[in-house]
N, C-alpha and C. Protein backbone atom coordinates (compact mmCIF):
# COMPACT_ATOMS: atom_id res chain seq x y z
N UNK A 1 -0.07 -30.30 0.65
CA UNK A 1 0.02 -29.93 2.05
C UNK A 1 0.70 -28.56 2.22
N UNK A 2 2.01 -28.59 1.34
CA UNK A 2 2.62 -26.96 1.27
C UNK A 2 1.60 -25.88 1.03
N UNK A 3 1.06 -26.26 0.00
CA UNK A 3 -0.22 -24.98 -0.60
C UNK A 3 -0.87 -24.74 0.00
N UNK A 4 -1.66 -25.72 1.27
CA UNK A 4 -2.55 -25.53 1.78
C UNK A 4 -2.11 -25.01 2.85
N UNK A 5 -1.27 -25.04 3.48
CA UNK A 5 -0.17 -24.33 4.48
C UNK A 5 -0.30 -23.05 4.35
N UNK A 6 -0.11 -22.38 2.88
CA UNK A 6 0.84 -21.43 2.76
C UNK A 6 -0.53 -20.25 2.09
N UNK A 7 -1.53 -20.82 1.46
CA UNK A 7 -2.55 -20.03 0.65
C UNK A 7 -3.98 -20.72 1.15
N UNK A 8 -4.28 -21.38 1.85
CA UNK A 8 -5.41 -22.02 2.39
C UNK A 8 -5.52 -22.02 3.84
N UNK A 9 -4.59 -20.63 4.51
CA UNK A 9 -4.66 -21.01 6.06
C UNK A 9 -4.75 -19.54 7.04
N UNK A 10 -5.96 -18.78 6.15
CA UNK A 10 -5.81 -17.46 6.59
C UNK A 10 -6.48 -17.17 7.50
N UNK A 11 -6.51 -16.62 8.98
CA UNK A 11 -7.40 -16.41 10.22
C UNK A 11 -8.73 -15.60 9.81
N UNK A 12 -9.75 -15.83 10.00
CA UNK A 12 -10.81 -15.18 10.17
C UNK A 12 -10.23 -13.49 10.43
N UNK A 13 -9.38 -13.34 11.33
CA UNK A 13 -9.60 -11.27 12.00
C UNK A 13 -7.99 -11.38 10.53
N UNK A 14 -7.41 -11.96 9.89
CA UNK A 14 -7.29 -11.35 8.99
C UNK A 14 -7.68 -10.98 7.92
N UNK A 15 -9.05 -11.30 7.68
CA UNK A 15 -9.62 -11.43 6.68
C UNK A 15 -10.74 -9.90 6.96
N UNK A 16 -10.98 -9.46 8.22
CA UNK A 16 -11.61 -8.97 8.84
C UNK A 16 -10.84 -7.44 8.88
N UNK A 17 -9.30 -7.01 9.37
CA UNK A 17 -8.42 -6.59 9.30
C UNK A 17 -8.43 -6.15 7.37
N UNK A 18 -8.01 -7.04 6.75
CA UNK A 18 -7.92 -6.47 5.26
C UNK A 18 -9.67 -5.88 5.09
N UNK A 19 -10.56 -6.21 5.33
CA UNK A 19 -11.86 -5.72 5.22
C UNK A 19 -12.25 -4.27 5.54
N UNK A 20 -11.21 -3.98 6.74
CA UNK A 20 -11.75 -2.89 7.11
C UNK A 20 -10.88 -1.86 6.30
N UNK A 21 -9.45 -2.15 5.68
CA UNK A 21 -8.58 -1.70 5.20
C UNK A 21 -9.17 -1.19 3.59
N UNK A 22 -9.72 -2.06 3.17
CA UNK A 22 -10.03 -1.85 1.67
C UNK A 22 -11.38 -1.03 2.26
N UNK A 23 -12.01 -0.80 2.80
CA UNK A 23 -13.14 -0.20 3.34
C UNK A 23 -12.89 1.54 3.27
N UNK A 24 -11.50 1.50 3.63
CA UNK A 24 -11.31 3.24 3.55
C UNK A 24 -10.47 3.44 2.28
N UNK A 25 -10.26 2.67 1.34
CA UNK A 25 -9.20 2.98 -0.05
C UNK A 25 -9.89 4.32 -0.30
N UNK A 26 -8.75 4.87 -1.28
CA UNK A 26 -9.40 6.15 -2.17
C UNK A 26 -9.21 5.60 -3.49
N UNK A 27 -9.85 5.26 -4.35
CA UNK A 27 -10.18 4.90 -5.80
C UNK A 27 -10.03 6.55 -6.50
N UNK A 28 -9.03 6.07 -7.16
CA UNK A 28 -8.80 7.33 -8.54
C UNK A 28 -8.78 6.73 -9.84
N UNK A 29 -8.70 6.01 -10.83
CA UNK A 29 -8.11 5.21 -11.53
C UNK A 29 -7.33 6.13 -12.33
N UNK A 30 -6.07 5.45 -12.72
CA UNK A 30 -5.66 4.30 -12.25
C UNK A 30 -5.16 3.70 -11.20
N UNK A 31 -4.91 4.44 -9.64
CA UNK A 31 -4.61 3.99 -8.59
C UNK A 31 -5.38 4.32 -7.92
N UNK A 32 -5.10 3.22 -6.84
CA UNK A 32 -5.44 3.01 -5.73
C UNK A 32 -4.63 3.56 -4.08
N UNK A 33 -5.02 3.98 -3.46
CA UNK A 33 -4.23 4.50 -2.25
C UNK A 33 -5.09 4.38 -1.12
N UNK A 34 -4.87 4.07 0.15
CA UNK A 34 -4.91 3.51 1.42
C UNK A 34 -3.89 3.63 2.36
N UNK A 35 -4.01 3.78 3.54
CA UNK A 35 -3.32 4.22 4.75
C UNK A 35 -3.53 3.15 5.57
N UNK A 36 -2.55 2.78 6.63
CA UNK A 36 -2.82 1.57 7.70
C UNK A 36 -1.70 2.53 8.80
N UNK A 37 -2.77 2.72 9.43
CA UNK A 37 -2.50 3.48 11.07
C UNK A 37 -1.80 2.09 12.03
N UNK A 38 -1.41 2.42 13.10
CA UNK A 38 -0.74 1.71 14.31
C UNK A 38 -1.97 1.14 15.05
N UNK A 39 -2.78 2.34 15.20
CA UNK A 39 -4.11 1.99 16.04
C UNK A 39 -4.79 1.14 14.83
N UNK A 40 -5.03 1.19 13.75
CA UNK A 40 -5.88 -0.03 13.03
C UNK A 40 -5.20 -1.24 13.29
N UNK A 41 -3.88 -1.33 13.31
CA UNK A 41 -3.16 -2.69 13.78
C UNK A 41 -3.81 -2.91 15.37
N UNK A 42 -3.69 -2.41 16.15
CA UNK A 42 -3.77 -2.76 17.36
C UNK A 42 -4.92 -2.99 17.51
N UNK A 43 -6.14 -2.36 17.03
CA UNK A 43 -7.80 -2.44 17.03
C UNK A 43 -7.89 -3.88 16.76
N UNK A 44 -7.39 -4.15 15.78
CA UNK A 44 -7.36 -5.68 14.77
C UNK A 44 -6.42 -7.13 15.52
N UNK A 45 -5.55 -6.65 16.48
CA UNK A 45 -4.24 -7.26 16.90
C UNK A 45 -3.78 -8.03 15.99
N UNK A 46 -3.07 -7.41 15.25
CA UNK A 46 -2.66 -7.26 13.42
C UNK A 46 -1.01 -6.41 13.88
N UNK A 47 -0.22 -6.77 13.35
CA UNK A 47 1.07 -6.22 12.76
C UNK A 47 1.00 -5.86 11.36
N UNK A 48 1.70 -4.70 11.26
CA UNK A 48 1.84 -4.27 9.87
C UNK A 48 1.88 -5.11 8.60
N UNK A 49 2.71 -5.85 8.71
CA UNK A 49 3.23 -6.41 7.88
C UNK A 49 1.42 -7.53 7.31
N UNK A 50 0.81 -7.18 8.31
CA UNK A 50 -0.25 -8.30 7.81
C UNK A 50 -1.32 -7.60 6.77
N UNK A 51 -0.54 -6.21 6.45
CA UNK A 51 -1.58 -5.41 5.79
C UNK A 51 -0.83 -5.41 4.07
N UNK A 52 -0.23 -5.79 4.17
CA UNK A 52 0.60 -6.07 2.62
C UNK A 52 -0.09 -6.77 1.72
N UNK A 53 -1.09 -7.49 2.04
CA UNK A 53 -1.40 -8.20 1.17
C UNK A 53 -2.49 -7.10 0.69
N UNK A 54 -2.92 -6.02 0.78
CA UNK A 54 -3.74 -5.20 0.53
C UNK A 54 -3.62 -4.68 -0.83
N UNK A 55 -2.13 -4.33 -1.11
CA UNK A 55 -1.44 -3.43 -2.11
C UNK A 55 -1.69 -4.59 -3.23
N UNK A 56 -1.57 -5.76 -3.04
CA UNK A 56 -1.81 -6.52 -4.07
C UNK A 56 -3.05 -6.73 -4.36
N UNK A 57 -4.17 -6.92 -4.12
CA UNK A 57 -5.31 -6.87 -4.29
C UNK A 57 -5.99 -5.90 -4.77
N UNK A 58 -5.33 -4.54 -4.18
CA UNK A 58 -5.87 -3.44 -5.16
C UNK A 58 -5.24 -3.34 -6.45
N UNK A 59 -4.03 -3.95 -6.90
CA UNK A 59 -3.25 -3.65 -8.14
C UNK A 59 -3.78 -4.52 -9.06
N UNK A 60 -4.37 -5.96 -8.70
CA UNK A 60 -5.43 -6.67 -9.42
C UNK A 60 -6.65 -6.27 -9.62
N UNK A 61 -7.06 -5.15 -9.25
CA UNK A 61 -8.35 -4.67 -9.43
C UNK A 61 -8.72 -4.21 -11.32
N UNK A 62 -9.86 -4.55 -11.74
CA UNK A 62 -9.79 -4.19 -12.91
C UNK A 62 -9.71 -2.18 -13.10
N UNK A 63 -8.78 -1.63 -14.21
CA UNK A 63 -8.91 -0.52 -14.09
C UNK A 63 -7.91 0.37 -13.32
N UNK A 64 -6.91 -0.37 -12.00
CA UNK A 64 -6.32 0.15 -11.61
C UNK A 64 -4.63 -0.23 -12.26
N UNK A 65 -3.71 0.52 -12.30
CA UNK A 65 -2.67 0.50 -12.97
C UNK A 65 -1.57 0.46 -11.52
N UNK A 66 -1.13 1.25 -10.55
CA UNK A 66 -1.04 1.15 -9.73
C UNK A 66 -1.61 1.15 -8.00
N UNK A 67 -0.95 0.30 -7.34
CA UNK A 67 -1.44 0.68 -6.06
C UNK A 67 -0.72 0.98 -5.02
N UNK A 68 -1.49 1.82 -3.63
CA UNK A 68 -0.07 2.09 -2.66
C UNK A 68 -1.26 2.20 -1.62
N UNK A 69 0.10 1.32 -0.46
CA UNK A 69 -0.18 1.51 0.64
C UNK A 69 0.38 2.75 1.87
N UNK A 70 0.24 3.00 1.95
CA UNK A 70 0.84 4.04 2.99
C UNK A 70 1.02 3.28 4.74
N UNK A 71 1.75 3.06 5.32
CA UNK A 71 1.78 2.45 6.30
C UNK A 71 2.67 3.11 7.24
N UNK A 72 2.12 3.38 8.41
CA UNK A 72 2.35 4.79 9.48
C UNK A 72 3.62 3.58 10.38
N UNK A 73 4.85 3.99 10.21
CA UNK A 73 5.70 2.85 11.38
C UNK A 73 6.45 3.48 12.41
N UNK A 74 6.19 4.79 12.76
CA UNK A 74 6.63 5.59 13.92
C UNK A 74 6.47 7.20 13.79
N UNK A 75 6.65 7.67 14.27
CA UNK A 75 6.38 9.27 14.72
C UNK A 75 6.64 9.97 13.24
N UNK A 76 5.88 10.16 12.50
CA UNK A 76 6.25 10.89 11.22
C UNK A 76 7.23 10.19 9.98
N UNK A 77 7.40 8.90 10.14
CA UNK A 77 7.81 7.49 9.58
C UNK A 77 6.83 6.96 8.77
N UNK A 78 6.58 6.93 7.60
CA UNK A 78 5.28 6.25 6.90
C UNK A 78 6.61 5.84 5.71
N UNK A 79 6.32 4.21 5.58
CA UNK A 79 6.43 3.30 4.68
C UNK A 79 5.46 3.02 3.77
N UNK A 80 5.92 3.24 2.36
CA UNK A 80 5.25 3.46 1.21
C UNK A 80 5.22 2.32 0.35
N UNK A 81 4.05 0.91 -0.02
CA UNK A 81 4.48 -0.25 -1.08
C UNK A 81 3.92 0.34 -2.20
N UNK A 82 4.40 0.04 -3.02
CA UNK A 82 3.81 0.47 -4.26
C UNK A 82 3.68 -0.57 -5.18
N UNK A 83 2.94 -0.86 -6.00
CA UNK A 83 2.36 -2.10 -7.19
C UNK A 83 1.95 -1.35 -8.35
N UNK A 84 2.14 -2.17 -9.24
CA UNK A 84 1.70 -1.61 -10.44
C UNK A 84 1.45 -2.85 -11.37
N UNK A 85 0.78 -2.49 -12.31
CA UNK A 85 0.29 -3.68 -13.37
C UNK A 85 1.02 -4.26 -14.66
N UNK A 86 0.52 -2.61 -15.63
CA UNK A 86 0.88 -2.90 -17.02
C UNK A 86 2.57 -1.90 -17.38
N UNK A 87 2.14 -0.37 -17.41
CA UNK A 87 3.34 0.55 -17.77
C UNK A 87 3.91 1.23 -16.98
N UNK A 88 3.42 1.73 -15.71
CA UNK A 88 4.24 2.77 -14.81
C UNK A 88 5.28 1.83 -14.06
N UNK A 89 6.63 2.43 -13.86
CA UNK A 89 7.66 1.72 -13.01
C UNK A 89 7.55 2.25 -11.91
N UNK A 90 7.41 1.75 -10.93
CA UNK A 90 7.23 2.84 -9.69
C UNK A 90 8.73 2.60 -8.88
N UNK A 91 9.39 1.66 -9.69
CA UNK A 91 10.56 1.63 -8.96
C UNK A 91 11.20 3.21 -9.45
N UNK A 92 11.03 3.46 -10.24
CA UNK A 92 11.36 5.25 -10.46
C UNK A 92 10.92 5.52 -9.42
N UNK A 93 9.75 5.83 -9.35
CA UNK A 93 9.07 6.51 -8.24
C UNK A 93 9.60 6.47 -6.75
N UNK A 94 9.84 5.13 -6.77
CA UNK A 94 10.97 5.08 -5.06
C UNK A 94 12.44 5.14 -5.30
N UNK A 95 12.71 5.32 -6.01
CA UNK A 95 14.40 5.81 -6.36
C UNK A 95 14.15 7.66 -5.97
N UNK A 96 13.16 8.02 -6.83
CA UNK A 96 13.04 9.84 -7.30
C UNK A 96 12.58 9.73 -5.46
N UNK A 97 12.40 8.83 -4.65
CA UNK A 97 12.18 9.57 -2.82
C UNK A 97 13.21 8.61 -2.57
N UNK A 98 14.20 8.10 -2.51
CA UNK A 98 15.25 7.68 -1.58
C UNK A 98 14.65 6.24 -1.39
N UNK A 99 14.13 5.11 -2.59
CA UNK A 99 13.93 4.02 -2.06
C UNK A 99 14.64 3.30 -3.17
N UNK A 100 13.56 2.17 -3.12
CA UNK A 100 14.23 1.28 -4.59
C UNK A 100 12.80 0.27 -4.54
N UNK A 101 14.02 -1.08 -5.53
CA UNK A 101 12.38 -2.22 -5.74
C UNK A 101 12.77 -2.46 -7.14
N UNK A 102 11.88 -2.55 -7.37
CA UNK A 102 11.67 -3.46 -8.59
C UNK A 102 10.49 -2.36 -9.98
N UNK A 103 10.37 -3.01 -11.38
CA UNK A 103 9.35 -2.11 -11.94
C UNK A 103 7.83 -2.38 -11.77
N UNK A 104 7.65 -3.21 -11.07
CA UNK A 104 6.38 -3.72 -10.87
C UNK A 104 6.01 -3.53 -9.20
N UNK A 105 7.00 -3.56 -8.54
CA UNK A 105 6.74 -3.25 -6.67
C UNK A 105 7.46 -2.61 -6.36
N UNK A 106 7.92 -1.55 -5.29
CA UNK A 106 8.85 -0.76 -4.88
C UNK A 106 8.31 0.21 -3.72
N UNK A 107 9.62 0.67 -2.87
CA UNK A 107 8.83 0.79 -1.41
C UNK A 107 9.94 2.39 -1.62
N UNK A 108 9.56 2.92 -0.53
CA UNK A 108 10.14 4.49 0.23
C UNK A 108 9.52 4.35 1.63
N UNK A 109 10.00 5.12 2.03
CA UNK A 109 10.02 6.11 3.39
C UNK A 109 10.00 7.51 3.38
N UNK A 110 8.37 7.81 3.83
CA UNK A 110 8.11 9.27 3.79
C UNK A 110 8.30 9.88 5.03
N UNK A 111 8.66 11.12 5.35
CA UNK A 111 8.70 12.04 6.54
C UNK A 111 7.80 13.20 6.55
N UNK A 112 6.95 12.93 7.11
CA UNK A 112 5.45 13.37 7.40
C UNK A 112 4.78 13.85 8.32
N UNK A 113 4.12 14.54 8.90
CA UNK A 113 3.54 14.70 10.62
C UNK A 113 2.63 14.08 10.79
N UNK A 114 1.46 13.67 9.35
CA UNK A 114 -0.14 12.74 9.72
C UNK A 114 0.04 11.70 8.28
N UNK A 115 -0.89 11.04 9.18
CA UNK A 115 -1.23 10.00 7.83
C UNK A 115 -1.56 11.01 6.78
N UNK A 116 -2.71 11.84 7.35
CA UNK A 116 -3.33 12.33 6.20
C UNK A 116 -1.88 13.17 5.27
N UNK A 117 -0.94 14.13 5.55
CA UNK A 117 0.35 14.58 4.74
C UNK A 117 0.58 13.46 3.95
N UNK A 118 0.57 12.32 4.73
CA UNK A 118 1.35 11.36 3.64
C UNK A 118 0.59 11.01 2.66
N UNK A 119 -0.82 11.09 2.99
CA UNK A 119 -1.74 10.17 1.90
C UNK A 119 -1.79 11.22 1.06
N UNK A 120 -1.91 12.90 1.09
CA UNK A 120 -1.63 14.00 0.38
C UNK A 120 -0.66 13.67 -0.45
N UNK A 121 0.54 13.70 0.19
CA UNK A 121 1.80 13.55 -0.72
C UNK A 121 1.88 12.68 -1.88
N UNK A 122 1.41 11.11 -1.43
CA UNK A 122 1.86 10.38 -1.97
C UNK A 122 0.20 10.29 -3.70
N UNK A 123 -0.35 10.65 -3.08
CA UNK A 123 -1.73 11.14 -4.50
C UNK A 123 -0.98 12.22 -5.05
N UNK A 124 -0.39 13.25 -4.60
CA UNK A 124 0.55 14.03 -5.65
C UNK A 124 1.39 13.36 -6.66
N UNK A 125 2.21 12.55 -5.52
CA UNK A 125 3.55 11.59 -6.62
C UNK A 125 2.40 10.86 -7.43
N UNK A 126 1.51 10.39 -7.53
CA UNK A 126 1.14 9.42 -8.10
C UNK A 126 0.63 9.98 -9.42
N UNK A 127 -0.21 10.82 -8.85
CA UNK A 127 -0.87 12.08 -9.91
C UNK A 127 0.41 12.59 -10.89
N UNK A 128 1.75 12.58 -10.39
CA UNK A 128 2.76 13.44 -11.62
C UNK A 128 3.18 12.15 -12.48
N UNK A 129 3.74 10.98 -11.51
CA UNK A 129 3.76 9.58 -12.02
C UNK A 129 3.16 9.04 -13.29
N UNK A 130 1.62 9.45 -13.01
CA UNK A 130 0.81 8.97 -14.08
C UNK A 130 0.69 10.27 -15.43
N UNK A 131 0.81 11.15 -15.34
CA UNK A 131 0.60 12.53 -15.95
C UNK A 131 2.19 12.44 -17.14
N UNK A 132 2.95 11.83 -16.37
CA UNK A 132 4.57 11.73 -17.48
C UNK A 132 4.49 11.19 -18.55
C-alpha cells in the first residue's frame, strides 16, 4: 500500500509536464542539460519542485555520466541539480559555485539575467568538469 502510494500514484499532467521537459534537453554526452522556466510551471500548473524528477531520469540514460537541471526561481535566481553516475563528483562542482551535496547529486545557485546565460554557463562548467 506504501509503494503504491509513493511510486504508483503519478497524475497524468505530471507525466505530461516531465514530457514536455525532456522534449527541450540538450544531449552532449556525457551530459545532459535542461532548463525549467516559471512559465513552463504555470503552463503545466506544476511547481518546481515537480520537475526534479527530470535530473534523474536523464542521469539513468545510457551514455550520460552527468545530468543538470537548471531551474529559473526568481529574477536572475536559477537553481542548479546536478546527478551523476559513474566518476565525476559534481559535489566539487557545487562547492567550486558556492553550493554543496553529495558526489553523486549536488545543487548551486546561479546569478544570471536569462535562462539561456544560465544554460550557457552551466554547459561551460560542465564542459571543464568533464575535460579535468
Amino acid at each position: 500500500m506504501i509503494y503504491k502510494n509513493l511510486y504508483q500514484n503519478k497524475e497524468i499532467s505530471k507525466l505530461q509536464f516531465e514530457n514536455y521537459i525532456l522534449n527541450k534537453v540538450e544531449f552532449n554526452n556525457p551530459y545532459a542539460l535542461v532548463g525549467v522556466s516559471q512559465k513552463m510551471c504555470q503552463d503545466y500548473n506544476m511547481q518546481m519542485g515537480d520537475s526534479e524528477s527530470v535530473v534523474n531520469m536523464l542521469r539513468d540514460l545510457k551514455g550520460i555520466e552527468v545530468a543538470c537541471l537548471v531551474k529559473e526561481y526568481g529574477e536572475n535566481e536559477f537553481k542548479i541539480s546536478l546527478r551523476s553516475k559513474d566518476y565525476l563528483d559534481v559535489s566539487e562542482i557545487a562547492r567550486n559555485n558556492g553550493g554543496g551535496g553529495h558526489i553523486r547529486a549536488a545543487g548551486f545557485t546561479l546569478n544570471e539575467n536569462t535562462m539561456d546565460r544560465a544554460i550557457s554557463k552551466m554547459r561551460d562548467i560542465l564542459k571543464e568538469a568533464l575535460n579535468d
